[in-house]
N, C-alpha and C. Protein backbone atom coordinates (compact mmCIF):
# COMPACT_ATOMS: atom_id res chain seq x y z
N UNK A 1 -62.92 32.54 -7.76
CA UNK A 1 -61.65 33.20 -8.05
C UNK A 1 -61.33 33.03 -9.53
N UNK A 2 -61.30 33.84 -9.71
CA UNK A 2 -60.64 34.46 -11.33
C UNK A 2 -59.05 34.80 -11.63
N UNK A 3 -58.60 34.23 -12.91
CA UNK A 3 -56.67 34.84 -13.38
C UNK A 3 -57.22 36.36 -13.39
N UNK A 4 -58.44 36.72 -13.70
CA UNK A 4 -58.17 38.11 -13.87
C UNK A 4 -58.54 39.37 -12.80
N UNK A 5 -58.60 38.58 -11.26
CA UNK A 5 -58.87 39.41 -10.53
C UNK A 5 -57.71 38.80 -9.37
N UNK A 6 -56.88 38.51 -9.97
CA UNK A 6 -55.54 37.88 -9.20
C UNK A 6 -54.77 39.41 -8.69
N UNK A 7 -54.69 39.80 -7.69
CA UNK A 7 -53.48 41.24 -7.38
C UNK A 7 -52.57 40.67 -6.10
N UNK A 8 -51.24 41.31 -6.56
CA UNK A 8 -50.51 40.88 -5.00
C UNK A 8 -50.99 41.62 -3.79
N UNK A 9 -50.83 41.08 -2.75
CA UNK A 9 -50.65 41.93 -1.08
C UNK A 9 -50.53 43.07 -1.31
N UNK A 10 -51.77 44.18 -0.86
CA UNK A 10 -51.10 45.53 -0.74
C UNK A 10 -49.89 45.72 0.56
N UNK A 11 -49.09 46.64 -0.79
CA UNK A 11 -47.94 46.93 0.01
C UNK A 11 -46.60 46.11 -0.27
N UNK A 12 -47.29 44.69 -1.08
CA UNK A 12 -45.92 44.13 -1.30
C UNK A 12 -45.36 43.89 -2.21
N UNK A 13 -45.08 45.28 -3.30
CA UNK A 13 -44.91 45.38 -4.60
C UNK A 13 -44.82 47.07 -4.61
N UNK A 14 -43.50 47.52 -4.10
CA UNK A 14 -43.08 48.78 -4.53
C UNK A 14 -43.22 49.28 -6.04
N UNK A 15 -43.37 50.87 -5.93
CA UNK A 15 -42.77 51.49 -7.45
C UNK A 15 -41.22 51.25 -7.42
N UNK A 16 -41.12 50.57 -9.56
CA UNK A 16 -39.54 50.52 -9.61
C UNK A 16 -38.73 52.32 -9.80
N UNK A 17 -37.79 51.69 -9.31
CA UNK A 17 -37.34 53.45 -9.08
C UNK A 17 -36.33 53.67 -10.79
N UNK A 18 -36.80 54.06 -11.52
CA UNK A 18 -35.83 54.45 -12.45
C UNK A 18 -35.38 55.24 -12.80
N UNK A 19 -34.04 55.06 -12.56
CA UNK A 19 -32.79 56.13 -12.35
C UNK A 19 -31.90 56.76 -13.33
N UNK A 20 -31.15 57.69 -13.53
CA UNK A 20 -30.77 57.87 -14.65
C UNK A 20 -31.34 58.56 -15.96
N UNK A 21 -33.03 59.07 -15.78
CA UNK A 21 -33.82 58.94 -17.10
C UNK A 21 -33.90 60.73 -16.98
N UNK A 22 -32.70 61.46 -16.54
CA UNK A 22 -32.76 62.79 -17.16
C UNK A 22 -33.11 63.96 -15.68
N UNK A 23 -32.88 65.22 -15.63
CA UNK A 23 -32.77 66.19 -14.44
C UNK A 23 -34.65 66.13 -14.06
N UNK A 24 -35.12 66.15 -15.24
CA UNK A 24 -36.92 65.89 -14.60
C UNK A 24 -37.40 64.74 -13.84
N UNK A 25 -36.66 63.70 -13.62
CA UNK A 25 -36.96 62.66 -12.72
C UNK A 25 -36.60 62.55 -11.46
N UNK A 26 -35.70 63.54 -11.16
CA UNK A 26 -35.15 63.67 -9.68
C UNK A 26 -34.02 62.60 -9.55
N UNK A 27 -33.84 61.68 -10.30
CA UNK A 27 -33.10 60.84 -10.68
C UNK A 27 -32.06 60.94 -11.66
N UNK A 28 -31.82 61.98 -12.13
CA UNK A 28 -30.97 62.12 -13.18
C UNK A 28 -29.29 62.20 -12.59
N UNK A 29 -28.34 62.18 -13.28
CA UNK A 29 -27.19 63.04 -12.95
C UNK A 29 -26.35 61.72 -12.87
N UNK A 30 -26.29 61.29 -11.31
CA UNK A 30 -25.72 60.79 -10.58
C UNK A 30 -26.41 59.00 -10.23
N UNK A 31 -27.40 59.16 -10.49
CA UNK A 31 -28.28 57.94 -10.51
C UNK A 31 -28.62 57.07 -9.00
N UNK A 32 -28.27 58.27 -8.61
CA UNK A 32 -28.24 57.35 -6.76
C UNK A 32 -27.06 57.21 -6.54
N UNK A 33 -26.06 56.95 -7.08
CA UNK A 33 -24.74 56.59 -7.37
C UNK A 33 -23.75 57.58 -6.33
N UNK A 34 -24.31 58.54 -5.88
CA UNK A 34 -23.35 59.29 -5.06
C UNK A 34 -22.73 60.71 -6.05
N UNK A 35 -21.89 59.93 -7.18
CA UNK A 35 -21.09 60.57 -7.50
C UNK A 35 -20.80 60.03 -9.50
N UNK A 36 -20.02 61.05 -10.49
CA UNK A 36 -20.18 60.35 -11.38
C UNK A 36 -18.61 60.42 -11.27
N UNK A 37 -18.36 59.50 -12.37
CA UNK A 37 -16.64 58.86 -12.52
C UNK A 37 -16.33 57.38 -12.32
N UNK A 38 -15.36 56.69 -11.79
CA UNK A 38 -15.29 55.35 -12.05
C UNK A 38 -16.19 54.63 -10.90
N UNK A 39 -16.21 55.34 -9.89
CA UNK A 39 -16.81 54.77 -8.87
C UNK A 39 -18.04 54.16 -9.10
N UNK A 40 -18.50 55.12 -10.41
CA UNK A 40 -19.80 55.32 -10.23
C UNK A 40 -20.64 53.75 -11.26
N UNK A 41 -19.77 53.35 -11.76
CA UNK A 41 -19.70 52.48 -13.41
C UNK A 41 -19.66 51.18 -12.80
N UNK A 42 -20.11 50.28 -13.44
CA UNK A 42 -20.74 49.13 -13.39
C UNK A 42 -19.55 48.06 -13.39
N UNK A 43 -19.24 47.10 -12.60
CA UNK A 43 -17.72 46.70 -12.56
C UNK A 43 -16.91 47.44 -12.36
N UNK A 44 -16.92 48.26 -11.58
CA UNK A 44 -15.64 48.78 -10.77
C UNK A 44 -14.77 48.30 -9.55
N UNK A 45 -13.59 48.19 -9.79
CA UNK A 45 -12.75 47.95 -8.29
C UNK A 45 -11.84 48.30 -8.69
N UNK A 46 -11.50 48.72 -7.43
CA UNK A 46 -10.19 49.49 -7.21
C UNK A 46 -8.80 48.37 -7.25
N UNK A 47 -7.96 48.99 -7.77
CA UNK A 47 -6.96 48.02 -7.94
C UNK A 47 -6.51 48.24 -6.28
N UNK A 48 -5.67 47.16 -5.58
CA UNK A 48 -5.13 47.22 -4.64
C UNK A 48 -3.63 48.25 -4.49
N UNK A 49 -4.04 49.34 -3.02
CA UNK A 49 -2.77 50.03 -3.35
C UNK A 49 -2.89 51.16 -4.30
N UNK A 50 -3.91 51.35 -5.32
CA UNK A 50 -4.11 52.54 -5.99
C UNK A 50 -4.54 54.16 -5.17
N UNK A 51 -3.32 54.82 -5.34
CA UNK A 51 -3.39 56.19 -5.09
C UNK A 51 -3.95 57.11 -5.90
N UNK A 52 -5.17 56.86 -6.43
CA UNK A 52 -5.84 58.09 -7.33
C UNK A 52 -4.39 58.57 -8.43
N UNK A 53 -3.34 57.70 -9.01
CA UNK A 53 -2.58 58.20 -10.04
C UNK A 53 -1.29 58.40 -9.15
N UNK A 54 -1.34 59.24 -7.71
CA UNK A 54 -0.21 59.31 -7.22
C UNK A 54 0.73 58.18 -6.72
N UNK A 55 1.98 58.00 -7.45
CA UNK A 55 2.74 57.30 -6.88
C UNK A 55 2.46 56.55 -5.45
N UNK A 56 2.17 55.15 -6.07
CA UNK A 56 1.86 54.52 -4.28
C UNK A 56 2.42 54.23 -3.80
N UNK A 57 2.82 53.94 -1.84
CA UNK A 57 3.50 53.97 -1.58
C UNK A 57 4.22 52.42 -1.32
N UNK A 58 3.80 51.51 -2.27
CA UNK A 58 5.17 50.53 -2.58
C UNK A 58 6.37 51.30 -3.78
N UNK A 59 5.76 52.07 -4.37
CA UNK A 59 6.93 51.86 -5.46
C UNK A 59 7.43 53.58 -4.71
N UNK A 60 7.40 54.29 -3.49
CA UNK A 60 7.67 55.43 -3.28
C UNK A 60 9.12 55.06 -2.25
N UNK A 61 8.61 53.55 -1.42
CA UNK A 61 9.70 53.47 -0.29
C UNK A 61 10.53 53.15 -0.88
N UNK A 62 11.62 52.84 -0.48
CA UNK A 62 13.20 52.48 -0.71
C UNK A 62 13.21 50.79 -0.92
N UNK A 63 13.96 50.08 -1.57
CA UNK A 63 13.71 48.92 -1.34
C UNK A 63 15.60 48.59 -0.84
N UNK A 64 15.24 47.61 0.14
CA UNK A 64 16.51 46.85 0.66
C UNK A 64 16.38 45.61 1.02
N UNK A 65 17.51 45.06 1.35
CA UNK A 65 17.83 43.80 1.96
C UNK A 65 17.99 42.74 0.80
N UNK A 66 18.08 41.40 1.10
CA UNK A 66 17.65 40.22 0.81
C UNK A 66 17.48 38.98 1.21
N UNK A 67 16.79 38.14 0.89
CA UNK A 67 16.35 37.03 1.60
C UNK A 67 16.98 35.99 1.04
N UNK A 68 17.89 35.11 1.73
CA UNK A 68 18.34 33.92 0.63
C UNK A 68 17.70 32.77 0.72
N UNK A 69 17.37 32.18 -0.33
CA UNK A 69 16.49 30.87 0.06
C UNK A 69 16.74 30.10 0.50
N UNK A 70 18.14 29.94 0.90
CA UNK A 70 18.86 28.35 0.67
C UNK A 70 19.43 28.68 2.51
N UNK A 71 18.92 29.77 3.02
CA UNK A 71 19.17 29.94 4.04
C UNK A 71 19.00 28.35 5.04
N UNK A 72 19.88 28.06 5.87
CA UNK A 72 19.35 27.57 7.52
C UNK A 72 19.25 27.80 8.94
N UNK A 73 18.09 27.83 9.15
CA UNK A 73 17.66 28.66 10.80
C UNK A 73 17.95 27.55 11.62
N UNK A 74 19.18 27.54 12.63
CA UNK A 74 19.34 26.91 13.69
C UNK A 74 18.58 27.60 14.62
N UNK A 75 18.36 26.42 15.90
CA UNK A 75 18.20 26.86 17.04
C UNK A 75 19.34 27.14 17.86
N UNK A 76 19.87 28.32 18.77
CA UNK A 76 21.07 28.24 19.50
C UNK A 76 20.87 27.62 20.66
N UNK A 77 21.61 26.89 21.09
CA UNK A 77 22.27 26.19 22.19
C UNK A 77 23.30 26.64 23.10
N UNK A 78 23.67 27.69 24.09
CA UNK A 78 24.64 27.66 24.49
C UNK A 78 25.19 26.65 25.29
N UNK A 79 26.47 26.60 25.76
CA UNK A 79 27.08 25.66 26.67
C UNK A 79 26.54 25.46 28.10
N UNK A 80 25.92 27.05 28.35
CA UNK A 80 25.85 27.57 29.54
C UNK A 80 24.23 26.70 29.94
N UNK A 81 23.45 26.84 28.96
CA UNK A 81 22.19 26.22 28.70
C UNK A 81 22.33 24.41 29.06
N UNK A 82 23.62 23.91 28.75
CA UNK A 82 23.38 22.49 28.84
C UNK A 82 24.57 22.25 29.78
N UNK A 83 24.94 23.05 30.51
CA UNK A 83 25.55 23.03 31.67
C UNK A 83 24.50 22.68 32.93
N UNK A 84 23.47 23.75 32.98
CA UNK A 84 22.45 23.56 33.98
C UNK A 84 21.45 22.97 33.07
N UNK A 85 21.17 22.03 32.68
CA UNK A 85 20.66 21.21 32.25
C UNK A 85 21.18 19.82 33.26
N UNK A 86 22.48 19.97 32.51
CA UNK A 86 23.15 18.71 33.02
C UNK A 86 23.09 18.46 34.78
N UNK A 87 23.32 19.96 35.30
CA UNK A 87 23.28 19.73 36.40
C UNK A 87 21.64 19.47 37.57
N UNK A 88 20.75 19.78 36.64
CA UNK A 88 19.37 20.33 36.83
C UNK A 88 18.55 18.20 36.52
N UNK A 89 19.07 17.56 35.61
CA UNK A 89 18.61 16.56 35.02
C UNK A 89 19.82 15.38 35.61
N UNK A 90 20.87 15.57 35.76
CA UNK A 90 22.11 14.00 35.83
C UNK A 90 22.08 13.55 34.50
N UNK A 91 22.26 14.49 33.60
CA UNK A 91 22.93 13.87 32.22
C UNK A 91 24.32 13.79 31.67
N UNK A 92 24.57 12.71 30.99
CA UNK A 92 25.37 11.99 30.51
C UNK A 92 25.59 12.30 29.33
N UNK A 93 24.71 12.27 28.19
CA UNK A 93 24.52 12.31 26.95
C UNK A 93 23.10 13.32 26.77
N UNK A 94 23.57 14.20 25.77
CA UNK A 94 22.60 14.71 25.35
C UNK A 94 22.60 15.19 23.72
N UNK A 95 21.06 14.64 23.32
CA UNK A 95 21.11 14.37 21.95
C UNK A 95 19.56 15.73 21.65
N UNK A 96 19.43 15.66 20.50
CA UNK A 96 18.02 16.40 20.06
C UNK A 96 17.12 15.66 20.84
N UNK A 97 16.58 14.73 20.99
CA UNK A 97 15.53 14.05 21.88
C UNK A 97 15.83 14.82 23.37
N UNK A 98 16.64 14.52 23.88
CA UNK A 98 16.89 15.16 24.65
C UNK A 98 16.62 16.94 25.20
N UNK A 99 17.00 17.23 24.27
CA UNK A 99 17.13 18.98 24.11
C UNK A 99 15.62 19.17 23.83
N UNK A 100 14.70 18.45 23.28
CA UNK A 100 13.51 18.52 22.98
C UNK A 100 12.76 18.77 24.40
N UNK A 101 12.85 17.29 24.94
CA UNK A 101 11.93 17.25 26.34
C UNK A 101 12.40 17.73 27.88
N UNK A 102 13.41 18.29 27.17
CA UNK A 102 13.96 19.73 28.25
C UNK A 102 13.48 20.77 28.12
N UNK A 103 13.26 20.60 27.02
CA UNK A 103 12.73 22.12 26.56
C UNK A 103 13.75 23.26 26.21
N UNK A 104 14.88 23.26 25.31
CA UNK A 104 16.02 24.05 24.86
C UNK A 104 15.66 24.27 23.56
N UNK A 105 14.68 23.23 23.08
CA UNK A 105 14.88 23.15 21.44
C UNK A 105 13.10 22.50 21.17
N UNK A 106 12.59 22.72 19.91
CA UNK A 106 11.24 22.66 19.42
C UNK A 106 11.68 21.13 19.02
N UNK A 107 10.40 20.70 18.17
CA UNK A 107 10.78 19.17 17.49
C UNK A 107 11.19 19.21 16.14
N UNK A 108 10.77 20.57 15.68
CA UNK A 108 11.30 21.08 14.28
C UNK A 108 12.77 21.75 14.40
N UNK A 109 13.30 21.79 15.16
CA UNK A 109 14.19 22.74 15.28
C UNK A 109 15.46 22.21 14.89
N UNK A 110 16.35 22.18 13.84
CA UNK A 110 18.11 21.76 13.87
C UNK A 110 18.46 22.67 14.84
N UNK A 111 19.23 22.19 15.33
CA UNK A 111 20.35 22.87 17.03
C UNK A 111 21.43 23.16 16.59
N UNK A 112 21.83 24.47 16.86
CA UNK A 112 23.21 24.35 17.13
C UNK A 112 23.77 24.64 18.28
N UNK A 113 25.12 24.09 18.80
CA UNK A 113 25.79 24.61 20.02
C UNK A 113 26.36 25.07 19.34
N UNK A 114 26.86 26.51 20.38
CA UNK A 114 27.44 27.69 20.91
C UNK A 114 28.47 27.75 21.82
N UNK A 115 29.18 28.18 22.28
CA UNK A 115 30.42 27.78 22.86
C UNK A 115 30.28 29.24 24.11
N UNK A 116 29.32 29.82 24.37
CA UNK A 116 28.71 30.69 25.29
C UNK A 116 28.79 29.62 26.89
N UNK A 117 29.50 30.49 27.64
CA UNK A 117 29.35 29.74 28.87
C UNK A 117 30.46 28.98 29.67
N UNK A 118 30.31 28.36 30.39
CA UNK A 118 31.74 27.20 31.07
C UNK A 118 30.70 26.01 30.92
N UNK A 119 31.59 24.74 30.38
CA UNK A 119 31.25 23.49 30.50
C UNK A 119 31.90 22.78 31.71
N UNK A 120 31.31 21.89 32.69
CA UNK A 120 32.30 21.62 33.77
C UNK A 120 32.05 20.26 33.53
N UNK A 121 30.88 19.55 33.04
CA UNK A 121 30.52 18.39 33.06
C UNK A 121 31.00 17.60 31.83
N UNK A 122 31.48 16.00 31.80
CA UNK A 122 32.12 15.24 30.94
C UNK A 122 30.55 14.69 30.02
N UNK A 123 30.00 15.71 28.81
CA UNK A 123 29.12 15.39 28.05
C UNK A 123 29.40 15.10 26.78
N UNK A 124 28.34 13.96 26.16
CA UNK A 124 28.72 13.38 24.67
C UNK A 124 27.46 14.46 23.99
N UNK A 125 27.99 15.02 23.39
CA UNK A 125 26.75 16.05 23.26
C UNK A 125 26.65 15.74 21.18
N UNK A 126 25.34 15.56 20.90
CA UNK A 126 24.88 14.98 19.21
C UNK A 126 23.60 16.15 19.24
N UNK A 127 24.11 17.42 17.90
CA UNK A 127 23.83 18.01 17.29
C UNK A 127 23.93 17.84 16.08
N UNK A 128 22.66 19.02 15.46
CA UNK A 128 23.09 19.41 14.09
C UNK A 128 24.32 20.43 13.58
N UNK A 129 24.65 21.16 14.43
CA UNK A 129 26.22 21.75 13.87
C UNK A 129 26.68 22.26 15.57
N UNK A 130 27.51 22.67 15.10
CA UNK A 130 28.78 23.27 16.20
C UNK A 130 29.35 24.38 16.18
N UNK A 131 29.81 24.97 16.77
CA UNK A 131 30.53 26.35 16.87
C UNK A 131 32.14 25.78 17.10
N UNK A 132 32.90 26.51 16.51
CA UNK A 132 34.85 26.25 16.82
C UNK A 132 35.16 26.20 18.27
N UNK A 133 34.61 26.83 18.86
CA UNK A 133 34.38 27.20 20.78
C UNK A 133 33.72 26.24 21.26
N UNK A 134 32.27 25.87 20.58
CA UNK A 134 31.97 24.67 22.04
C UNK A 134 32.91 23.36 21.68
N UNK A 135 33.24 22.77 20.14
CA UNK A 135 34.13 21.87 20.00
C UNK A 135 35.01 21.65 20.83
N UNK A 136 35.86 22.85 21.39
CA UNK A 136 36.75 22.93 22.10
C UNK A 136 36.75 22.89 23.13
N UNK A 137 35.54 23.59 23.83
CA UNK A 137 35.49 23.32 25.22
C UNK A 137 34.46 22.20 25.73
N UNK A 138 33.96 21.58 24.86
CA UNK A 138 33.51 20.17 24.85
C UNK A 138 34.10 19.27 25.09
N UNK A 139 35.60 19.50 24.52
CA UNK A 139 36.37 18.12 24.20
C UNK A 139 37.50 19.00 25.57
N UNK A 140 37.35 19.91 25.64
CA UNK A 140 38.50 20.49 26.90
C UNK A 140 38.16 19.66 28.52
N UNK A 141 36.89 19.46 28.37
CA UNK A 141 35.92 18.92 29.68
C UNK A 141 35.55 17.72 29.74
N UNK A 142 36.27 16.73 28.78
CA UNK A 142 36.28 15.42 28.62
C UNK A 142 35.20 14.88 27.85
N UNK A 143 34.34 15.82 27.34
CA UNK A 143 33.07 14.91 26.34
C UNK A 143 33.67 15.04 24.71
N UNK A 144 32.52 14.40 23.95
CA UNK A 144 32.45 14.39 22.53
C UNK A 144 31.37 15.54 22.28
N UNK A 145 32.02 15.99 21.06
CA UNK A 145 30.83 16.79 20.07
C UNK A 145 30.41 15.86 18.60
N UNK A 146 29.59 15.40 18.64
CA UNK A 146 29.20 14.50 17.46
C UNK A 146 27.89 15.14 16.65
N UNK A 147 28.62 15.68 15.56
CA UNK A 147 27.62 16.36 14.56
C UNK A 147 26.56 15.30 13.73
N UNK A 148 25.49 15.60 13.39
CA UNK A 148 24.41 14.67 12.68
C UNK A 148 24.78 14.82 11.66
């Protein structure tokens, strides 16, 4: 064996196809490429949302609303909810631990009661806020409302 009678595998060494080199190569124009224009150019991407120039449709819809940051998402609680609770469990006191492994409220969740419902039962009820209504009919039915 000889360097100079070294050849690869027939078959495993295509002709390179070169593209681009004018309308006599069958290759000219378009270059395989489909099409000429940006598509066609080396580093191309499309910006996200680009309408070929036409107004896209973020900046076409209407814009509304707002979001405040400083917002807080309670969970609601009605009365009516820890009425049959109370009657469903024999509770006395009911706190977030509570409301948790009842299942009224997540473990992430601040609570609030709601004043939705009849209270009949004498409950010490410990939330994160209150409504003017369950205060009242909390304390109308002989329990406490004790905010965190």
């Amino acid at each position: 064996m000889k360097l100079n009678t070294l050849k690869p595998a027939k078959g495993s060494r295509g002709r390179v196809k070169r593209v681009g080199r004018g309308p006599g190569s069958g290759l000219g124009k378009t270059a395989t490429r489909g099409m000429n224009g940006a598509k066609s150019r080396s580093g191309y991407s499309r910006q996200a949302g680009f309408e070929g120039g036409q107004m896209p449709l973020q900046r076409r819809v209407p814009k509304f609303g707002f979001k405040n940051p400083t917002r807080v998402e309670y969970r609601a609680v009605n009365l009516s909810a820890l009425q049959a609770a109370c009657e469903k469990h024999n509770l006395t006191t009911v706190d977030i631990d509570t409301m948790i492994a009842i299942g009224l409220a997540g473990k992430n969740d601040l609570v609030k009661i709601l004043g939705n419902g009849e209270l009949t039962a004498k409950l010490d009820v410990t939330a994160n806020a209150f409504s003017a209504t369950a205060i009242r009919k909390i304390e109308d039915a002989g329990g406490t409302a004790n905010k965190i």
